[in-house]
C-alpha atoms as a PDB file:
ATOM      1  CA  UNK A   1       2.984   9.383 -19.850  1.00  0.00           C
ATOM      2  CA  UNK A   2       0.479   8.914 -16.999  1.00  0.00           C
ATOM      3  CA  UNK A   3       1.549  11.063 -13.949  1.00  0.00           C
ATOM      4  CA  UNK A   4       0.188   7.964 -11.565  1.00  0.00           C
ATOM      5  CA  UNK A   5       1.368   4.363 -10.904  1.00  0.00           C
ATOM      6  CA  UNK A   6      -0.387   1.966  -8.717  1.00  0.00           C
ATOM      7  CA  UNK A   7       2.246  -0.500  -7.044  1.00  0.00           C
ATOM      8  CA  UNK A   8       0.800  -3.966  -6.441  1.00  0.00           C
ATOM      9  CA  UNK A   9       2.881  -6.640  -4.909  1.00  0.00           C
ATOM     10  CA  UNK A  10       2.027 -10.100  -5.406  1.00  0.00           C
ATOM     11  CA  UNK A  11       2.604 -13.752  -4.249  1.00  0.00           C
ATOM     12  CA  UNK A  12       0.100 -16.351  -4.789  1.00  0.00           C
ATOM     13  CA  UNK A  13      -2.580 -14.008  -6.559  1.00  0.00           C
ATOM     14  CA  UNK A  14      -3.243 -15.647  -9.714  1.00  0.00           C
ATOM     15  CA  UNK A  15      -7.192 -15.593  -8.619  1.00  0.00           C
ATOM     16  CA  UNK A  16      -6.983 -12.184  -8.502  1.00  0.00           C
ATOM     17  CA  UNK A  17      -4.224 -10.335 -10.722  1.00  0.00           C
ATOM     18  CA  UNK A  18      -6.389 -10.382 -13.947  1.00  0.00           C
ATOM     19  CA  UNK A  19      -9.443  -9.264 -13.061  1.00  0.00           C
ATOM     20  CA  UNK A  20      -7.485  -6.394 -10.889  1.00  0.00           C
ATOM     21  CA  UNK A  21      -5.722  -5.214 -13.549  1.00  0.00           C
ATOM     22  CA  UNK A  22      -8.437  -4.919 -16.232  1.00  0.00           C
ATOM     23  CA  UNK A  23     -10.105  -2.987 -13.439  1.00  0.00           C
ATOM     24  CA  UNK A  24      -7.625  -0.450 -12.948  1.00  0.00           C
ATOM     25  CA  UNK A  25      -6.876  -0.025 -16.348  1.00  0.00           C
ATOM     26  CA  UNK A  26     -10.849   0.726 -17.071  1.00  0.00           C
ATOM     27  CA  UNK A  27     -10.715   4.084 -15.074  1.00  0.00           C
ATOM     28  CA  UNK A  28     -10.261   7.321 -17.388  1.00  0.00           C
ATOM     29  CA  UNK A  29      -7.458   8.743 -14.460  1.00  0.00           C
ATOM     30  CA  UNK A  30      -4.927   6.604 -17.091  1.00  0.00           C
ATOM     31  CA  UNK A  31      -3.505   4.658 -13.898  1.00  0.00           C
ATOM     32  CA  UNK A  32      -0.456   2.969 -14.981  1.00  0.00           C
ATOM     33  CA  UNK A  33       0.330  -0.740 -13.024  1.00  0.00           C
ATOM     34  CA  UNK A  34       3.649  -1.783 -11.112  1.00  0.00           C
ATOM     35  CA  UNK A  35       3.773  -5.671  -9.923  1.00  0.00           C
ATOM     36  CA  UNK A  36       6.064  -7.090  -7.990  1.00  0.00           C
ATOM     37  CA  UNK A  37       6.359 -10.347  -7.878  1.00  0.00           C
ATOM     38  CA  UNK A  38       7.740 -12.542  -5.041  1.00  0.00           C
ATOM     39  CA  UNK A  39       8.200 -15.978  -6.813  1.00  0.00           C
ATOM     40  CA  UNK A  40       4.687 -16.897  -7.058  1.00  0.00           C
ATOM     41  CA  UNK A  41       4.312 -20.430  -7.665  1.00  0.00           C
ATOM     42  CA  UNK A  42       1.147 -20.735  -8.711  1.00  0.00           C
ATOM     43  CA  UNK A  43       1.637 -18.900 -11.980  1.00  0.00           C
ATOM     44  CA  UNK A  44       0.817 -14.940 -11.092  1.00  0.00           C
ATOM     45  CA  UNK A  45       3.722 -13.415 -13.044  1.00  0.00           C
ATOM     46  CA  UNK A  46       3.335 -14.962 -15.901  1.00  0.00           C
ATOM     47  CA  UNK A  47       0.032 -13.734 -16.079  1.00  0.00           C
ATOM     48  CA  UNK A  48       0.638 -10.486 -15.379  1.00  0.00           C
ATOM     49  CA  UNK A  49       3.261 -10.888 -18.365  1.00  0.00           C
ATOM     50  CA  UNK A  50       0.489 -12.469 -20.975  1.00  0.00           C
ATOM     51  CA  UNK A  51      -1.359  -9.115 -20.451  1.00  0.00           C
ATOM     52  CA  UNK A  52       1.772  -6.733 -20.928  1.00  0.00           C
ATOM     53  CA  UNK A  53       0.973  -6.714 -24.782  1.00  0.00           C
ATOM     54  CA  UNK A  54      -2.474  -5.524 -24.323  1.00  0.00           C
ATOM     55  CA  UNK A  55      -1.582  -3.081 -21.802  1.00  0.00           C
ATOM     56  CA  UNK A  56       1.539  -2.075 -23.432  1.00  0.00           C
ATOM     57  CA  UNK A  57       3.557   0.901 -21.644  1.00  0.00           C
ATOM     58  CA  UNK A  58       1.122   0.612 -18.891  1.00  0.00           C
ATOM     59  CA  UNK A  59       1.275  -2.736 -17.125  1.00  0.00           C
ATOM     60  CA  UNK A  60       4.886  -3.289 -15.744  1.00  0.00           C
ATOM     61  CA  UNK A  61       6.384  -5.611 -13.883  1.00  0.00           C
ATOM     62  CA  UNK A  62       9.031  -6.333 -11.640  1.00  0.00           C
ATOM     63  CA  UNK A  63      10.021  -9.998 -10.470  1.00  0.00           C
ATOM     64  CA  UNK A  64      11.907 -10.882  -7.673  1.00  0.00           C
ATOM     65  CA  UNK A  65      13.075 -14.158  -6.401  1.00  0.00           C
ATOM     66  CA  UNK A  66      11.019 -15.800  -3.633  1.00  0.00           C
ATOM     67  CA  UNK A  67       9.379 -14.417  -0.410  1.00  0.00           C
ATOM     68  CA  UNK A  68      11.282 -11.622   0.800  1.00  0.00           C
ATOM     69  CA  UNK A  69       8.188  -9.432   2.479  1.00  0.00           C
ATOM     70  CA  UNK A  70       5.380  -6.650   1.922  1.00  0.00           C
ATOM     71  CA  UNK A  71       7.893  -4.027   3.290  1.00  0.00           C
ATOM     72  CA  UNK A  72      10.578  -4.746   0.664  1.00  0.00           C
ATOM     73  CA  UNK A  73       8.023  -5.487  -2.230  1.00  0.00           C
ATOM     74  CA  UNK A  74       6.753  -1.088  -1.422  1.00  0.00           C
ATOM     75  CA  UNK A  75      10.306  -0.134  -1.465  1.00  0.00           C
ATOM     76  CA  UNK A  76      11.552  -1.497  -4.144  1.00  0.00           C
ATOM     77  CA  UNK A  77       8.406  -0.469  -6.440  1.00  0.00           C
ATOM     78  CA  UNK A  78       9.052   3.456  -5.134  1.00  0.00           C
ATOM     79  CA  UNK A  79      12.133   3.131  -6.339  1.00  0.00           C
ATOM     80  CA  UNK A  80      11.325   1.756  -9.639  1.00  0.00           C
ATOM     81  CA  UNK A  81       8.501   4.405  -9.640  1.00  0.00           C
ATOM     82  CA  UNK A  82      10.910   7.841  -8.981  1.00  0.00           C
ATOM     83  CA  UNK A  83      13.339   6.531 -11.428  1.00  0.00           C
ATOM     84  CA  UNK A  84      10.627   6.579 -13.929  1.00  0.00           C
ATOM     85  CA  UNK A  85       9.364   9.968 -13.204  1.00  0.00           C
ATOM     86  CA  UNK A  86       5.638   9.370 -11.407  1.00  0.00           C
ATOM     87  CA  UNK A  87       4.034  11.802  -9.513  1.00  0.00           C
ATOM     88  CA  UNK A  88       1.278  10.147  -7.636  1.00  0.00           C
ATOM     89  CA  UNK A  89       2.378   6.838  -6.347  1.00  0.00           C
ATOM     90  CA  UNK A  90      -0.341   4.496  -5.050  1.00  0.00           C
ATOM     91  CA  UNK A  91       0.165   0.914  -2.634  1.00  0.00           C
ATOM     92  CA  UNK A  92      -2.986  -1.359  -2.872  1.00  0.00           C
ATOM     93  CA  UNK A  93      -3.202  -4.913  -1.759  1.00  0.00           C
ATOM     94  CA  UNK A  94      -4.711  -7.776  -5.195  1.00  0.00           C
ATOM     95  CA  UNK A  95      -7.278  -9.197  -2.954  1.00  0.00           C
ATOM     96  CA  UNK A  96     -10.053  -6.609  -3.470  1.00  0.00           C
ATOM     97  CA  UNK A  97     -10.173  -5.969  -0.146  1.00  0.00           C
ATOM     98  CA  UNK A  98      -9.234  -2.171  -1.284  1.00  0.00           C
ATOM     99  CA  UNK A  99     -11.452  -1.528  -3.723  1.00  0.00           C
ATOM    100  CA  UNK A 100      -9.747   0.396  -6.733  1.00  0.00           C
ATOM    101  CA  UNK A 101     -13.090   2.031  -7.544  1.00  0.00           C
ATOM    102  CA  UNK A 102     -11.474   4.477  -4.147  1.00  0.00           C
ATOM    103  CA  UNK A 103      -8.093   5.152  -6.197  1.00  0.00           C
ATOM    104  CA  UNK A 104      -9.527   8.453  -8.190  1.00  0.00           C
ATOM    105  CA  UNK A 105     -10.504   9.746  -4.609  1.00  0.00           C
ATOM    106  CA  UNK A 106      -7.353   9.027  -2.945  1.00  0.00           C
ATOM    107  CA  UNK A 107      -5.567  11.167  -6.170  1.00  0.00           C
ATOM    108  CA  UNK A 108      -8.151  14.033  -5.533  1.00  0.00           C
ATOM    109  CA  UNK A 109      -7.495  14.729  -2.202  1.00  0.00           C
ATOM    110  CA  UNK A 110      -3.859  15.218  -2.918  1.00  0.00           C
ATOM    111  CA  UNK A 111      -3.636  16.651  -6.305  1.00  0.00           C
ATOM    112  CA  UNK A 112      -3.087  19.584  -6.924  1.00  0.00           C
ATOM    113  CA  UNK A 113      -0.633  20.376  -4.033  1.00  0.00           C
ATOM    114  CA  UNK A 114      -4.577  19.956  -1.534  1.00  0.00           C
ATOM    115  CA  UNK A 115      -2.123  16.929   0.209  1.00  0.00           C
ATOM    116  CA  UNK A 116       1.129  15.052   0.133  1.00  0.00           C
ATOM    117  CA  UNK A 117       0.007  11.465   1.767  1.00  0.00           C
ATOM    118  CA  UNK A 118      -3.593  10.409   1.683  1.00  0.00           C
ATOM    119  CA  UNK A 119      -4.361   7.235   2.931  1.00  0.00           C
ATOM    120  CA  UNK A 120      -7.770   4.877   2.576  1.00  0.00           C
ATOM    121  CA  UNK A 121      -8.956   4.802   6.050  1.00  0.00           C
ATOM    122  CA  UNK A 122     -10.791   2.241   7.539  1.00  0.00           C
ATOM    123  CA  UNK A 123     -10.886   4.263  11.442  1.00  0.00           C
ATOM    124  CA  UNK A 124     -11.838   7.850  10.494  1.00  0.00           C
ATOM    125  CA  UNK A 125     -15.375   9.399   9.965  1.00  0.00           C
ATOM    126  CA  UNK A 126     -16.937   7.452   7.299  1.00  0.00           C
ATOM    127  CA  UNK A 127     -14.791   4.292   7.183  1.00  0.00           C
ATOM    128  CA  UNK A 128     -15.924   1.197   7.653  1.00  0.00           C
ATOM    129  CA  UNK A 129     -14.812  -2.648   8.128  1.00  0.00           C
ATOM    130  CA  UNK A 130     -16.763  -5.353   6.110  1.00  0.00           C
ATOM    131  CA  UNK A 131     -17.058  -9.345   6.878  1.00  0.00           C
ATOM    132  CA  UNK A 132     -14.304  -8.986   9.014  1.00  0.00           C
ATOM    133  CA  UNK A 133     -14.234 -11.221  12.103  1.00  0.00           C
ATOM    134  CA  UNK A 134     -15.264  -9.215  15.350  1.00  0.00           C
ATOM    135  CA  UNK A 135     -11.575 -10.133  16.890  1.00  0.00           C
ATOM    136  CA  UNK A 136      -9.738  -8.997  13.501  1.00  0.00           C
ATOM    137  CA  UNK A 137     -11.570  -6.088  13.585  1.00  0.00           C
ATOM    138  CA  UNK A 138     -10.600  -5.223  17.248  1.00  0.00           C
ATOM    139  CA  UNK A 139      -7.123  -6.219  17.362  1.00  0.00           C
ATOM    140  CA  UNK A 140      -6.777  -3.549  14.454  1.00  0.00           C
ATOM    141  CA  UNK A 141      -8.654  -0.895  15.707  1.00  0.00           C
ATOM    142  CA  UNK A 142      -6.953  -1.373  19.059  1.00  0.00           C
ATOM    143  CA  UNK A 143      -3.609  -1.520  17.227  1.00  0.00           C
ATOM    144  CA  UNK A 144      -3.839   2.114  15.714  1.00  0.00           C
ATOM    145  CA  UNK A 145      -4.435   3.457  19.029  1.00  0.00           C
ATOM    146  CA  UNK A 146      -1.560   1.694  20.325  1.00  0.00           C
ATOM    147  CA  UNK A 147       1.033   3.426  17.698  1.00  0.00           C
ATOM    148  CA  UNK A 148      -1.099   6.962  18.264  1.00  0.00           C
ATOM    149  CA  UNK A 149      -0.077   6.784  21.884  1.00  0.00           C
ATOM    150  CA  UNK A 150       3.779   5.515  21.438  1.00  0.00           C
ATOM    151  CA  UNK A 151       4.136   7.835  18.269  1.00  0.00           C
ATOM    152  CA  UNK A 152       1.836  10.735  18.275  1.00  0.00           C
ATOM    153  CA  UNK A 153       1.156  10.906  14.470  1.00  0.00           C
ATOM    154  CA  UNK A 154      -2.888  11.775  14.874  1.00  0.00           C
ATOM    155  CA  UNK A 155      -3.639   9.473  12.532  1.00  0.00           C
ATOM    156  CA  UNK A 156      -6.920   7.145  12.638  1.00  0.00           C
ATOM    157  CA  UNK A 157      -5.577   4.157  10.875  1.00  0.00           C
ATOM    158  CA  UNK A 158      -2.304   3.484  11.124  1.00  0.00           C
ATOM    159  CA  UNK A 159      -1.731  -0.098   9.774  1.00  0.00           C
ATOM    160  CA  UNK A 160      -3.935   0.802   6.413  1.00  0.00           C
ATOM    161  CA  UNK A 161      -1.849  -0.070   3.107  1.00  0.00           C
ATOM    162  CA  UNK A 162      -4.340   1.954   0.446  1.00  0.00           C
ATOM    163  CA  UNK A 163      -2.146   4.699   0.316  1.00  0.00           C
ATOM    164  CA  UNK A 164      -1.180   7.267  -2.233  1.00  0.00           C
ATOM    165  CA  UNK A 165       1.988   9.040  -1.705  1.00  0.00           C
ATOM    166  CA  UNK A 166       3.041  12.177  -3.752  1.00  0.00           C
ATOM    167  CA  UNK A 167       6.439  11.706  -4.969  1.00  0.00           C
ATOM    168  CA  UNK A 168       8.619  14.384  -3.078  1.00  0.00           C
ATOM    169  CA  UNK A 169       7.202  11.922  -0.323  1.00  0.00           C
ATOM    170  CA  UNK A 170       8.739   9.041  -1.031  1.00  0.00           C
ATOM    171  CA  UNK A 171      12.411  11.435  -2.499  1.00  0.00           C
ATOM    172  CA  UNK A 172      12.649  12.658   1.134  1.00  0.00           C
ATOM    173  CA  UNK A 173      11.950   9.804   3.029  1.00  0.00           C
ATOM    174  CA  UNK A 174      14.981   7.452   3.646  1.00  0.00           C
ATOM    175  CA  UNK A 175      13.342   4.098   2.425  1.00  0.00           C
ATOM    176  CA  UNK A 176      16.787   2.086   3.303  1.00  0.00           C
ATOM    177  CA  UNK A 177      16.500   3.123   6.400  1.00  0.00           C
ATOM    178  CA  UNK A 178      13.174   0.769   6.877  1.00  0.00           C
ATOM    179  CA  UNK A 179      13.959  -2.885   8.017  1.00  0.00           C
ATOM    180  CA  UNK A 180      10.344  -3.872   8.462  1.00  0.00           C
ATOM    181  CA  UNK A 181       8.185  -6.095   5.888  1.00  0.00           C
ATOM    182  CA  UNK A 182       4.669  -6.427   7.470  1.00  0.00           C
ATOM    183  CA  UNK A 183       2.285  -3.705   9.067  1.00  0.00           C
ATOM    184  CA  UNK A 184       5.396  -2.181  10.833  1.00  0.00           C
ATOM    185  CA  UNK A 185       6.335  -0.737   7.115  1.00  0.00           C
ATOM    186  CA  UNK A 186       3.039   0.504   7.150  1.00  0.00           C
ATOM    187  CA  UNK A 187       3.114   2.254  10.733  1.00  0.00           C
ATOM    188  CA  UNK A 188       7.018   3.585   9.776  1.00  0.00           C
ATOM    189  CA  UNK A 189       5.802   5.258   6.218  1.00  0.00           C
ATOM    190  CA  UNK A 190       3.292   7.382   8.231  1.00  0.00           C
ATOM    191  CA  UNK A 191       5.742   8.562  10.540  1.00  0.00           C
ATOM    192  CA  UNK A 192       8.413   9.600   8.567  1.00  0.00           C
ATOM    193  CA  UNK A 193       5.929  11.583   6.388  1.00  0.00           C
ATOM    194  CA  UNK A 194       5.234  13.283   9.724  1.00  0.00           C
ATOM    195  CA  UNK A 195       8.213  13.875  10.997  1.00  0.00           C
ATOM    196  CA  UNK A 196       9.155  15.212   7.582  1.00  0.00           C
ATOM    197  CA  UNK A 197       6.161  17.773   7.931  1.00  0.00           C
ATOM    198  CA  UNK A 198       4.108  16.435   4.800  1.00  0.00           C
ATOM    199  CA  UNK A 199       0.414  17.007   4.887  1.00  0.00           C
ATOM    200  CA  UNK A 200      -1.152  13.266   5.253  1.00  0.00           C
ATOM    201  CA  UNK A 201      -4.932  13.255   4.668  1.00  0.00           C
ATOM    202  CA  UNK A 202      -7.265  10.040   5.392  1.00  0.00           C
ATOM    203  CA  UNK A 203     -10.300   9.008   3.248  1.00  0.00           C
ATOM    204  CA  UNK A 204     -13.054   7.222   4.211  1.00  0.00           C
ATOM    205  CA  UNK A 205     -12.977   3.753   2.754  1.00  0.00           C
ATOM    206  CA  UNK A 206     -15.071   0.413   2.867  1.00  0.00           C
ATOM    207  CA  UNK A 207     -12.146  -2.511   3.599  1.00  0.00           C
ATOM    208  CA  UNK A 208     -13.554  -6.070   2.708  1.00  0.00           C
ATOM    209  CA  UNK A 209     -11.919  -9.103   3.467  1.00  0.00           C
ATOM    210  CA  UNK A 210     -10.318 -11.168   0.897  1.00  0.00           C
ATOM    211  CA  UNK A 211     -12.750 -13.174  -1.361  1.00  0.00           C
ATOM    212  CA  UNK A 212     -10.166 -16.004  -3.282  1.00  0.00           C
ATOM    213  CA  UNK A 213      -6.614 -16.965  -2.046  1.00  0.00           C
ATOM    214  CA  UNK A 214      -4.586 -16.870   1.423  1.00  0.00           C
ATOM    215  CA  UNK A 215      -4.372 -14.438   4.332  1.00  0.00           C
ATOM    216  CA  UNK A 216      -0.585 -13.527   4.239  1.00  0.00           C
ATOM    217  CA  UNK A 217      -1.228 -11.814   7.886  1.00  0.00           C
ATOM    218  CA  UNK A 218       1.046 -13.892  10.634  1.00  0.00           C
ATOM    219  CA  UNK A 219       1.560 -13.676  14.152  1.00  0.00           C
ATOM    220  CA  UNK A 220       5.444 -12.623  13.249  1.00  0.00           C
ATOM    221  CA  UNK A 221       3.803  -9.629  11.313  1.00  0.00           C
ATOM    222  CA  UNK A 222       1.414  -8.945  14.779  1.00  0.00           C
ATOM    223  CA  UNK A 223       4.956  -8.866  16.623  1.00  0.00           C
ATOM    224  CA  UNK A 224       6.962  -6.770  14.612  1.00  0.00           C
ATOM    225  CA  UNK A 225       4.256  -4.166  14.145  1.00  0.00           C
ATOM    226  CA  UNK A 226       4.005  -4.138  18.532  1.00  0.00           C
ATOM    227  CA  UNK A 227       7.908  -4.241  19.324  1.00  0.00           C
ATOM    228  CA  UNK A 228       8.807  -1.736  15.646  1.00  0.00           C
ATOM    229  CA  UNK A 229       6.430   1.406  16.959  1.00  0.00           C
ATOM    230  CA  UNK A 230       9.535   1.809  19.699  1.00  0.00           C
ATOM    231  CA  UNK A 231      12.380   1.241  17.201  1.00  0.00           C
ATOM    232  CA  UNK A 232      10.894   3.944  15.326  1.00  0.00           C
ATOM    233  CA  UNK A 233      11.084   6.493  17.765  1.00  0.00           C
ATOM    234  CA  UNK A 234      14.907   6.327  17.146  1.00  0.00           C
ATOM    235  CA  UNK A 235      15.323   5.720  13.596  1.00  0.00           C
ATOM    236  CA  UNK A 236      16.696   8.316  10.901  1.00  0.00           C
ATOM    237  CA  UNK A 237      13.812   8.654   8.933  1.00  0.00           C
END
């Protein structure tokens, strides 16, 4: 039984999903793979599912009926992932704009009791942003300083979503507690791991922008992220 599961939620991916899964199954850390799928229409789960006898006990998947948000996709694969006894549990987007040649470092700085969060950073020394546009690039970087000032967590990059969390994380933290779906979830996880005194480490990572399929960033995603950072303040995390 692998000790770590890489939790990839999908909708619309069916460019990617393949060729991201034969990836992460190629590394010799013995990653297992959690998707959860939203409804994709074009085809991703099934997919996913015509590899599961190849991959067998190591590709899983988890479908859910149509579009309910990035937030609850996370949530409901930590679940799945404590009830099935992982210690290292990894989020990563399928668009390749994390590259899962990072995932071994992100389990070395925490293994071993070094960590309990670490998270691919895009802001801290060593991170960098590729064929992003200049005002993307901005209105993120300018975004994690906006949630360091309102929530004091000291951490470069808020809003990143390359995360590995060790599982005592993820027991502690009170995951039905978290209403948001978009970069809000992101910003919340962070701070609850704070609060709850947790060691959170960022590593340097190259972020690339999506090669095939759609942006799923919105301007309700933008909004929830701005107004959420005060909500949070309150919250019983």
């Amino acid at each position: 039984m692998s000790k770590s599961v890489v939790i990839i939620p999908t909708y619309n991916e069916s460019e990617n999903v393949e060729k991201m899964i034969r990836q992460v199954m190629g590394y010799p850390e013995n990653f297992h793979v959690l998707i959860v799928d939203d409804g994709s229409p074009d085809g991703t789960a099934d997919i996913v599912i015509s590899l599961q006898s190849e991959f067998q006990d190591r590709l899983h998947i988890e479908r859910r009926a149509g579009k309910q948000g990035l937030g609850t996709a996370y949530i409901h694969g930590f679940k799945w992932s404590l009830k099935n006894n992982y210690d290292y549990i990894f989020e990563m987007d399928c668009d390749f704009s994390h590259n899962p040649d990072d995932l071994a470092r992100l389990l070395k700085a925490i293994e071993g009791g070094k960590g309990d969060v670490s998270i691919g950073s895009r802001y801290c020394k060593g991170g960098k942003v590729s064929n992003w546009p200049m005002d993307r690039i901005l209105m993120s970087y300018f975004a994690s300083i906006y949630v360091r000032l309102i929530l004091w967590i000291g951490i470069h990059d808020t809003t990143a979503g390359f995360i590995c969390y060790h599982k005592d994380v993820l027991a502690k933290v009170k995951l039905d507690n978290i209403p948001f779906k978009g970069y809000a979830f992101q910003i919340c996880m962070k701070y609850a791991a704070k609060r709850h005194g947790f060691k959170i480490i960022e590593v340097p990572i190259t972020f690339i922008d999506r090669q095939f399929g759609e942006s799923k960033m919105s301007s309700g995603i933008f909004k929830e992220a701005f107004f959420g950072v005060w909500k949070m303040r309150r919250m019983k995390l």
